[in-house]
Structure formats: C-alpha cells, structure tokens
N, C-alpha and C. Protein backbone atom coordinates (compact mmCIF):
# COMPACT_ATOMS: atom_id res chain seq x y z
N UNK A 1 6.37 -15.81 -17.82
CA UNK A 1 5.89 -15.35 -16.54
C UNK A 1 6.96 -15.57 -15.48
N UNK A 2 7.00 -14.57 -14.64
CA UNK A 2 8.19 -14.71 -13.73
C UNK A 2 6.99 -14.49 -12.41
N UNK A 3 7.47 -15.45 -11.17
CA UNK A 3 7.33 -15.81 -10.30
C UNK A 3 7.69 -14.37 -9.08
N UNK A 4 7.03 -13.33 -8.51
CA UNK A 4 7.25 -12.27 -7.83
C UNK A 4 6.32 -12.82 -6.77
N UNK A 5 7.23 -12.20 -5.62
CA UNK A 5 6.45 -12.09 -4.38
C UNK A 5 6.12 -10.90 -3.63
N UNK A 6 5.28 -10.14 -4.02
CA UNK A 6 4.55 -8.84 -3.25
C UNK A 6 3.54 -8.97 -2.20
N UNK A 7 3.87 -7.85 -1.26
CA UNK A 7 2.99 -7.23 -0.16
C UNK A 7 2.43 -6.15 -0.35
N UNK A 8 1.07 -6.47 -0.44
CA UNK A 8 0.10 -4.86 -0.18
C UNK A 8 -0.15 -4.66 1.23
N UNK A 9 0.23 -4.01 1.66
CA UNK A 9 -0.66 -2.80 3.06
C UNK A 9 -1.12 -2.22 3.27
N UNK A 10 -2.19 -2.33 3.43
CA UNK A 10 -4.01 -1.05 3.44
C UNK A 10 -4.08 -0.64 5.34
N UNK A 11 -3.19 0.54 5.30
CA UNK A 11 -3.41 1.25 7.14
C UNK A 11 -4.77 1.14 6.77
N UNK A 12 -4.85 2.36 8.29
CA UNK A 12 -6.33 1.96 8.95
C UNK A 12 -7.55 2.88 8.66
N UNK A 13 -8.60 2.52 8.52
CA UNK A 13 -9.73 2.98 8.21
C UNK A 13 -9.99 2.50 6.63
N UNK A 14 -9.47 1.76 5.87
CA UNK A 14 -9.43 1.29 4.57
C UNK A 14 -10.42 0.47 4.11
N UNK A 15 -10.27 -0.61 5.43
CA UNK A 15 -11.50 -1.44 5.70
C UNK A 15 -13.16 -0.85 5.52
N UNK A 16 -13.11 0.36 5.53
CA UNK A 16 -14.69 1.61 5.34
C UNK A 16 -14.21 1.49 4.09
N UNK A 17 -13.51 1.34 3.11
CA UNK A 17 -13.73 1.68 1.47
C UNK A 17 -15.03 1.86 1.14
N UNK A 18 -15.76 2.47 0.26
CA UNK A 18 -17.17 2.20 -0.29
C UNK A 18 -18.05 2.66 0.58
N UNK A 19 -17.54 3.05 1.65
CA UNK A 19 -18.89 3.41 2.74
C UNK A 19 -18.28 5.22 3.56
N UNK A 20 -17.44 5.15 3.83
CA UNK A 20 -16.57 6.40 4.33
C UNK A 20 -16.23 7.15 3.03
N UNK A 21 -16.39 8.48 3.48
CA UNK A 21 -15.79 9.56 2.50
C UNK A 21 -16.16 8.99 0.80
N UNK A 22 -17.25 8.52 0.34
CA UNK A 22 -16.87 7.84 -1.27
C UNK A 22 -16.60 9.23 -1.98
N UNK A 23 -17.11 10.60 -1.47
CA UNK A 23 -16.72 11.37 -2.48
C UNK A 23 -15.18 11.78 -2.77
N UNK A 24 -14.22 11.26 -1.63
CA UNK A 24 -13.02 11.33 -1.26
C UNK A 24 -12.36 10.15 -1.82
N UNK A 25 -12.65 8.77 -1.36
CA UNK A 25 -12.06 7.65 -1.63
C UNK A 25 -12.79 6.57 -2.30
N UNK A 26 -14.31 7.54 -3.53
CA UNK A 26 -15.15 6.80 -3.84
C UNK A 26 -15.91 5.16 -3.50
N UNK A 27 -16.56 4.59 -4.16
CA UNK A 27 -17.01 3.70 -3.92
C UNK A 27 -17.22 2.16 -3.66
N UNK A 28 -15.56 1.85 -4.57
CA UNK A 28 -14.92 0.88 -4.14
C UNK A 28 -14.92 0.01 -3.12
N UNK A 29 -14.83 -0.95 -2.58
CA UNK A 29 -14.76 -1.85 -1.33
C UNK A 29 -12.90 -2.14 -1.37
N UNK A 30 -12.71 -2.32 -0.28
CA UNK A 30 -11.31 -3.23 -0.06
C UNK A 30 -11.01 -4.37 -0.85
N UNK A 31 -11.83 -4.87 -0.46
CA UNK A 31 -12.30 -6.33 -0.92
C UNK A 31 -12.45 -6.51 -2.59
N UNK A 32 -13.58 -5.43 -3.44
CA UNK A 32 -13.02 -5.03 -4.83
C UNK A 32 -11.83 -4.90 -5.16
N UNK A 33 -11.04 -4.25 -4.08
CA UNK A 33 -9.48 -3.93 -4.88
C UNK A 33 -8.78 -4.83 -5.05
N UNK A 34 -8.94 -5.35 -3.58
CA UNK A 34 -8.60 -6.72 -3.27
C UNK A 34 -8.14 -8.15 -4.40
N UNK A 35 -9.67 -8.09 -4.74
CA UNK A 35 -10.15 -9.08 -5.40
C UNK A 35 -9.12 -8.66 -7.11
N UNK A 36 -9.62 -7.67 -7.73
CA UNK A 36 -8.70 -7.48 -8.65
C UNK A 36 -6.98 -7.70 -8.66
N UNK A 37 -6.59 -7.29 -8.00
CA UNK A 37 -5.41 -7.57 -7.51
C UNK A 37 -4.86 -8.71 -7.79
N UNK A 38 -5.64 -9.76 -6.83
CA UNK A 38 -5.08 -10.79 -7.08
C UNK A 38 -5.71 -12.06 -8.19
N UNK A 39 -6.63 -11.29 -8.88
CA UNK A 39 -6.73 -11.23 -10.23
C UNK A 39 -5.83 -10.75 -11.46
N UNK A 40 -5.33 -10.39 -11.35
CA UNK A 40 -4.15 -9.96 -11.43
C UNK A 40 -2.59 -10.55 -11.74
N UNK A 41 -2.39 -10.62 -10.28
CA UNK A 41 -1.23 -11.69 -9.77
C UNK A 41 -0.94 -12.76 -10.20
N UNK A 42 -3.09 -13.62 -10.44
CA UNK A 42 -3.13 -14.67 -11.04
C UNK A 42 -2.50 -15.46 -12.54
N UNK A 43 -3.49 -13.60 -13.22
CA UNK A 43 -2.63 -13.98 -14.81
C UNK A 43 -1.58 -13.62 -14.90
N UNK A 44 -0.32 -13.71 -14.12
CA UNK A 44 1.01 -12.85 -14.23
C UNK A 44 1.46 -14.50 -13.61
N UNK A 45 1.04 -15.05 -12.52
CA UNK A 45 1.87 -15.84 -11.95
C UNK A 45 2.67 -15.33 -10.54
N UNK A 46 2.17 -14.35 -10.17
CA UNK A 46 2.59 -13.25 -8.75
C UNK A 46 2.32 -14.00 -7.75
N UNK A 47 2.80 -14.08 -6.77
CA UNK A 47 2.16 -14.56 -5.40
C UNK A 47 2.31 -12.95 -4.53
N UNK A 48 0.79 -13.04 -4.35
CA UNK A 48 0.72 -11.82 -3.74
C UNK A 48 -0.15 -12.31 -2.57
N UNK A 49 0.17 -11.32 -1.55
CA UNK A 49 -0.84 -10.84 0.01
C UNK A 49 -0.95 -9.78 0.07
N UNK A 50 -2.68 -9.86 0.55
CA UNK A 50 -2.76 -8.29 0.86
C UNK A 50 -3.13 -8.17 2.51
N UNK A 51 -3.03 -7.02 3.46
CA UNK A 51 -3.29 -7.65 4.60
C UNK A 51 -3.67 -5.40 4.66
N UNK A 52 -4.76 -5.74 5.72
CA UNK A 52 -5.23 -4.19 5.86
C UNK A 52 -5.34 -4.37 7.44
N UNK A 53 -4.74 -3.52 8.09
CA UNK A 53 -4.81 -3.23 9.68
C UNK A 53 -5.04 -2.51 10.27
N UNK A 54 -5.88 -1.58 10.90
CA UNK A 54 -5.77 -0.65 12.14
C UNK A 54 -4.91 -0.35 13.15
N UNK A 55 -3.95 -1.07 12.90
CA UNK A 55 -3.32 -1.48 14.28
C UNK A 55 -1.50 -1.63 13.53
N UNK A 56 -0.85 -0.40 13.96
CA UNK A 56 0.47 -0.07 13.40
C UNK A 56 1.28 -1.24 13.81
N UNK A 57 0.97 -2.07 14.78
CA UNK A 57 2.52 -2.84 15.31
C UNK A 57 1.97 -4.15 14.09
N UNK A 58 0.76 -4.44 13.70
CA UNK A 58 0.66 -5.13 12.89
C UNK A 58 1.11 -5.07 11.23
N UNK A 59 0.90 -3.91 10.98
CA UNK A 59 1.67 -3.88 10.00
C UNK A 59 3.26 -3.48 9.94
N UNK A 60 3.86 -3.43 11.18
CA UNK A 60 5.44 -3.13 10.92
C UNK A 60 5.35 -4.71 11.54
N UNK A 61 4.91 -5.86 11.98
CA UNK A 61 5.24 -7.21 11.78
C UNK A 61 5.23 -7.46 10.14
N UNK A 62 4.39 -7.39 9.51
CA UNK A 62 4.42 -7.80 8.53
C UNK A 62 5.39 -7.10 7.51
N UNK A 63 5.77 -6.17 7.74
CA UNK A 63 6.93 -5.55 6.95
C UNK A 63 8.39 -6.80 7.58
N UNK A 64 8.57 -6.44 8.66
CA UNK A 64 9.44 -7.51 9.49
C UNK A 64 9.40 -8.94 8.30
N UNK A 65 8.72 -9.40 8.77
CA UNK A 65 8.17 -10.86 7.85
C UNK A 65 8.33 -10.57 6.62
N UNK A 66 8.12 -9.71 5.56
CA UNK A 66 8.56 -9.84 4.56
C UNK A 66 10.42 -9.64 4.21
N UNK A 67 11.03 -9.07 5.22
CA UNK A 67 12.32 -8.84 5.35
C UNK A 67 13.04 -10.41 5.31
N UNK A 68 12.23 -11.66 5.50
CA UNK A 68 12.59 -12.80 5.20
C UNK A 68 12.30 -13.90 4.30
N UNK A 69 11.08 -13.58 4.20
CA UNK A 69 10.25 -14.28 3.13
C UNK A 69 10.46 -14.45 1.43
N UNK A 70 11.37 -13.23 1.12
CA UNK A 70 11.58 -13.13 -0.31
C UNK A 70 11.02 -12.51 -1.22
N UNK A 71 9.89 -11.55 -0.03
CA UNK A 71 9.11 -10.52 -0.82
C UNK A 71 10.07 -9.19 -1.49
N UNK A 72 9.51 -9.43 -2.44
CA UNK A 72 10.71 -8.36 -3.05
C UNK A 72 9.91 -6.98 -3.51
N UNK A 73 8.34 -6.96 -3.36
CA UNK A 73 7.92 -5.64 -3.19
C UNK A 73 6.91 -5.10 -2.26
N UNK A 74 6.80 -4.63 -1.75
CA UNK A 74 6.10 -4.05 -0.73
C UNK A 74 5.01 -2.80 -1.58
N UNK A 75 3.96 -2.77 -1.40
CA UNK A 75 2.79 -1.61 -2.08
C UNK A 75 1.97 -1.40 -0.88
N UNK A 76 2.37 -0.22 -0.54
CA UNK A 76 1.80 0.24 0.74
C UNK A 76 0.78 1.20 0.67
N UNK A 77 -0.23 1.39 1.37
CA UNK A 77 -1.06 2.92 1.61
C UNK A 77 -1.32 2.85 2.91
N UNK A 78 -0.05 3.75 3.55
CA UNK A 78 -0.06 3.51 4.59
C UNK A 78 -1.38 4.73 5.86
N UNK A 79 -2.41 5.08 4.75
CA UNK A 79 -3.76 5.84 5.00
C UNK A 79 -2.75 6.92 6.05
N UNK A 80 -3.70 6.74 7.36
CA UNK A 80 -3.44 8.25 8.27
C UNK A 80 -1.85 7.86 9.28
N UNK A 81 -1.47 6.89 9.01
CA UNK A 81 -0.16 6.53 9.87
C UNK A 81 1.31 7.01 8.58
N UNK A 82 0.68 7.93 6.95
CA UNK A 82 1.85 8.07 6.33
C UNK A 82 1.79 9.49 6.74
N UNK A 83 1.54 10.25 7.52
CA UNK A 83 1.90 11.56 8.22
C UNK A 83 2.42 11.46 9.41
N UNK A 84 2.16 10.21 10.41
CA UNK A 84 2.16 9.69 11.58
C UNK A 84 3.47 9.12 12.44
N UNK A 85 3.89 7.96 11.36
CA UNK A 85 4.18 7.16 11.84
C UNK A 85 6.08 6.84 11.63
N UNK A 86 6.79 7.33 12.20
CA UNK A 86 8.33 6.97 12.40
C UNK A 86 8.43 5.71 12.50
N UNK A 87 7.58 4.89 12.81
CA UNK A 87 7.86 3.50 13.38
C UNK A 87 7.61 2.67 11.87
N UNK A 88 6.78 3.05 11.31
CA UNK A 88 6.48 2.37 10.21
C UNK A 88 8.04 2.69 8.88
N UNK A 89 8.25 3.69 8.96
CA UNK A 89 9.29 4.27 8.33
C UNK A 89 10.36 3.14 8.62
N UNK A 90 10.65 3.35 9.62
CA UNK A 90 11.97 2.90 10.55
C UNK A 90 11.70 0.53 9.74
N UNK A 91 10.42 0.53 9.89
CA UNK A 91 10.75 -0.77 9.64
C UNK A 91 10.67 -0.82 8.14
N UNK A 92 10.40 -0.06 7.13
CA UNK A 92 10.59 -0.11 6.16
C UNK A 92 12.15 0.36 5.77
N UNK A 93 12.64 0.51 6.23
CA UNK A 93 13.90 1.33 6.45
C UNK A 93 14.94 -0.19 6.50
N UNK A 94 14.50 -0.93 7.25
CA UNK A 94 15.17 -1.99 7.04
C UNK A 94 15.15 -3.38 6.63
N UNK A 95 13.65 -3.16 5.54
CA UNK A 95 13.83 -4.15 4.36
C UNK A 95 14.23 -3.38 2.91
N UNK A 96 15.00 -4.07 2.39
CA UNK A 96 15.97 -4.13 1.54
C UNK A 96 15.15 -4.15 -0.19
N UNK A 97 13.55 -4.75 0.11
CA UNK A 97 13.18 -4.77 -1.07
C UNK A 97 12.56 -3.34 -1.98
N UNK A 98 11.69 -3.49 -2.74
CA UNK A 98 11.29 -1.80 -3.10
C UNK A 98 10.03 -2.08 -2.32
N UNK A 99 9.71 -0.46 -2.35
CA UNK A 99 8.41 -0.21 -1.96
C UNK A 99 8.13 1.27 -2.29
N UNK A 100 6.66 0.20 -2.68
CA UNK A 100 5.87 1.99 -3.76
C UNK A 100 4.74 2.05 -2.67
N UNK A 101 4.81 3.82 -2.70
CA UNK A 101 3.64 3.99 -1.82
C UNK A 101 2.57 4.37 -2.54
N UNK A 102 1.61 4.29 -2.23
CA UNK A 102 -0.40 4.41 -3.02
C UNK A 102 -0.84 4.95 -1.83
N UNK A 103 -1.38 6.08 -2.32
CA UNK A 103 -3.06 6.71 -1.94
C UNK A 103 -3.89 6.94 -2.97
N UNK A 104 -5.02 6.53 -2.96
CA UNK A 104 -6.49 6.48 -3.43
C UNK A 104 -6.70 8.10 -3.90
N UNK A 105 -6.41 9.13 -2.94
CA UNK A 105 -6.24 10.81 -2.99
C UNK A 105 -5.14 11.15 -3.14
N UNK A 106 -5.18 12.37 -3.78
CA UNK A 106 -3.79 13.44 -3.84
C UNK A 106 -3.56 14.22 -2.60
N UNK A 107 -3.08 13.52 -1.99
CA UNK A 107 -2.91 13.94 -0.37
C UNK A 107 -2.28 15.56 -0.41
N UNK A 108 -1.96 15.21 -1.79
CA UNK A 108 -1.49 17.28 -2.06
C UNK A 108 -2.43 18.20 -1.81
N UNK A 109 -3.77 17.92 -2.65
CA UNK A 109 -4.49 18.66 -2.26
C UNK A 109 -5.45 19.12 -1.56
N UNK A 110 -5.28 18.17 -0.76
CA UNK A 110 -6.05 17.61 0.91
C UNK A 110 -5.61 18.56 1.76
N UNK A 111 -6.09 18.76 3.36
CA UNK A 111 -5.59 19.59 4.49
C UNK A 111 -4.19 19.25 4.75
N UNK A 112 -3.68 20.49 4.69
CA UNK A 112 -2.04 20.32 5.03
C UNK A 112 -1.35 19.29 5.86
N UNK A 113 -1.94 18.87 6.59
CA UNK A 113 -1.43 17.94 7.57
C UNK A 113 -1.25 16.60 6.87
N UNK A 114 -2.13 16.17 5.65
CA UNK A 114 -1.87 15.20 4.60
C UNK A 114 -0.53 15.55 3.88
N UNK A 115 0.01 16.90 4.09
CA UNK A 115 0.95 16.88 2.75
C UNK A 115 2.20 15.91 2.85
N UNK A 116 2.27 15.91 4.34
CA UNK A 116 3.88 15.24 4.75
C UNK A 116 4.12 14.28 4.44
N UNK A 117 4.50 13.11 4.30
CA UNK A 117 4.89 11.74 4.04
C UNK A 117 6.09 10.82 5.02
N UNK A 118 5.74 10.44 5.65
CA UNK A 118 7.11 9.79 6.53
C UNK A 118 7.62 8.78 5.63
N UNK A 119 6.50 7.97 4.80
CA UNK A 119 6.90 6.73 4.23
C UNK A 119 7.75 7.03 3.00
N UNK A 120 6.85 8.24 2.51
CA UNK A 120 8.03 8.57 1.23
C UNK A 120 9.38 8.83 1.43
N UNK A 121 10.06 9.03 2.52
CA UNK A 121 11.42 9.37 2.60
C UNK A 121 12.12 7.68 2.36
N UNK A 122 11.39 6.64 2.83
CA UNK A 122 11.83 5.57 2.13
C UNK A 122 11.40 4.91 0.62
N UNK A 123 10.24 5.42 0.38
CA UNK A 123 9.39 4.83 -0.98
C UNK A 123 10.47 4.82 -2.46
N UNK A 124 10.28 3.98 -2.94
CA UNK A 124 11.16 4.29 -4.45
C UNK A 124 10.12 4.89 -5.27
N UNK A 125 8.94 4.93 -5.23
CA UNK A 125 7.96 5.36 -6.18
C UNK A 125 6.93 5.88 -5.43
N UNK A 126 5.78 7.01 -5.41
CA UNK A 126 4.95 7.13 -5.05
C UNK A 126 3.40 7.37 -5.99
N UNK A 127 2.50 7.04 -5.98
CA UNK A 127 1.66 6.93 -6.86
C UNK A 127 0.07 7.48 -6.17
N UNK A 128 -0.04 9.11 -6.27
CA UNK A 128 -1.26 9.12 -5.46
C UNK A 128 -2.26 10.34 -6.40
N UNK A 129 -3.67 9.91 -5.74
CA UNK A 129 -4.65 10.38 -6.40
C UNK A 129 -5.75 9.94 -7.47
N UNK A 130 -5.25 8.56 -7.97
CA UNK A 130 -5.36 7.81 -9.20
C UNK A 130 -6.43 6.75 -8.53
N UNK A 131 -6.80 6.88 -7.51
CA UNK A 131 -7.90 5.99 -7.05
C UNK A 131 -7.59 4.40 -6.62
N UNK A 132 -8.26 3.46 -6.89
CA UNK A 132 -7.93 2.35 -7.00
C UNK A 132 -6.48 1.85 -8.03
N UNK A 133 -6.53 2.53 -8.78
CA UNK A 133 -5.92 1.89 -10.19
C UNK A 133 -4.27 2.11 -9.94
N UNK A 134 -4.14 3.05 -8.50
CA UNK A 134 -2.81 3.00 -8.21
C UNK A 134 -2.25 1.91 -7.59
N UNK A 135 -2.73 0.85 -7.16
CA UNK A 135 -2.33 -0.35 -6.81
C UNK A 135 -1.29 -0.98 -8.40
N UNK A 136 -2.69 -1.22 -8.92
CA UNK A 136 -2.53 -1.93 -10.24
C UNK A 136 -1.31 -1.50 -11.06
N UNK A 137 -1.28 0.17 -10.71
CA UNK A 137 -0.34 0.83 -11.69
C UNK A 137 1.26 0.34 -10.77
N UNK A 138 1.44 0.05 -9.70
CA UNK A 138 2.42 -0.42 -8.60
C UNK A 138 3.23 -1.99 -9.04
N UNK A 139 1.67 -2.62 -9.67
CA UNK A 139 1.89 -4.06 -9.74
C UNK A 139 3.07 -4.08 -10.90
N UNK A 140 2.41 -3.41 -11.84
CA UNK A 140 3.02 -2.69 -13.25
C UNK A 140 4.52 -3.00 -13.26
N UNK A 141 5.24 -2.05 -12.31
CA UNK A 141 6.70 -2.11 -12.34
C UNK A 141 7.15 -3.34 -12.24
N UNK A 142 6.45 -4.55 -11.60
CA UNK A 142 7.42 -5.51 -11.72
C UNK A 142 7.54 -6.43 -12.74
N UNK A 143 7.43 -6.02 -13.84
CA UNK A 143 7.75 -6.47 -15.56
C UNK A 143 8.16 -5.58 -16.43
C-alpha cells in the first residue's frame, strides 16, 4: 500500500444529490459517495478529502492549499462552474499535481451550453456520464 494524498471537489448544487434532477444525477446522496470513497481510501491506505462548495473562491482556496500540502491528485466535478469558470481553470493551472475531471452526466449530451469545459483544457483525464462510479474509476489511476 502506498500512502497518496487526494482532493475531491463537488461545485455547487451537488450538495441536492438524491433530491435534484435524480433522473439526471440519480439518487445517490453526496454523502453516499462520500462515504464510499473514503471507504475506499481506507482499504488502499489514501488520505483523502472531500470538500463540496457553492461558493467558487472556496474551492480555488482549496486548490491553492493543495499546491502545498503534497496532494498529488485533485478529482474534481467542477458541476455548473466547468462551463463557467476561468478562475477555477487559472488555479488549477498552477498546481503541478494531476487532475481528473468527473461528471455524474455526459455533459455531451446535455444542452449545448454543458458541452464546453474550461477545466478540461487543464484535466489529464476526464471521466463523464458513468454516474457515481466515476469518482471511484479516478481513484483507480493512482495504482
């Protein structure tokens, strides 16, 4: 077992898992994903955080903060701020570790305005449509 330090980031409205859109982002809770996750982490030996925000300057702190910490992966879904957001880009832009992006949907085949990606122009991997299990499938790469 090797010792990894990952960041998950759940943008905003994520926190509704299980209750918003389930025919879209089914029935899941945060907190389910959550919970697996670092179920997960556990039997691997991972030190993982997950942190879900509404609020963009909070999650480009925590990108910041992992730029020191020794996190060496970042697993983002960065929800309605990955069409949005330059700022989020820009601070991913200047940590150095990987980062895979996750959506729950195939933002492909969603309203056009989903198709764009700001985050993917930095992402090393992107993983969308696969529901929950694209986290898990994220965790994957680091073994």
């Amino acid at each position: 077992m090797s010792s990894h330090k990952v960041l998950i980031l759940h943008g905003p409205n994520l926190n509704l898992l299980g209750e918003r859109q389930p025919e879209i982002y089914g029935y899941e809770t945060l907190d389910d994903i959550n919970n697996r996750l670092y179920e997960k982490a556990a039997i691997n030996g991972w030190d993982i955080t997950c942190l879900q925000s509404n609020h963009e300057g909070e999650l480009i702190d925590a990108i910041h903060a992992a730029r020191r910490d020794g996190t060496e992966l970042i697993v983002i879904n960065p929800a309605a701020y990955t069409h949005t957001s330059v700022a989020i880009l820009d601070a991913l832009n200047a940590y150095e570790g990987r980062v895979i992006e996750v959506h729950l949907s195939n933002i492909h085949k969603r309203e056009s305005f989903r198709h764009h990606s700001y985050v993917s122009l930095r992402a090393d991997a992107v993983i969308a449509g696969l529901g929950s299990k694209g986290y898990s499938l994220a965790l994957d790469t680091l073994d």
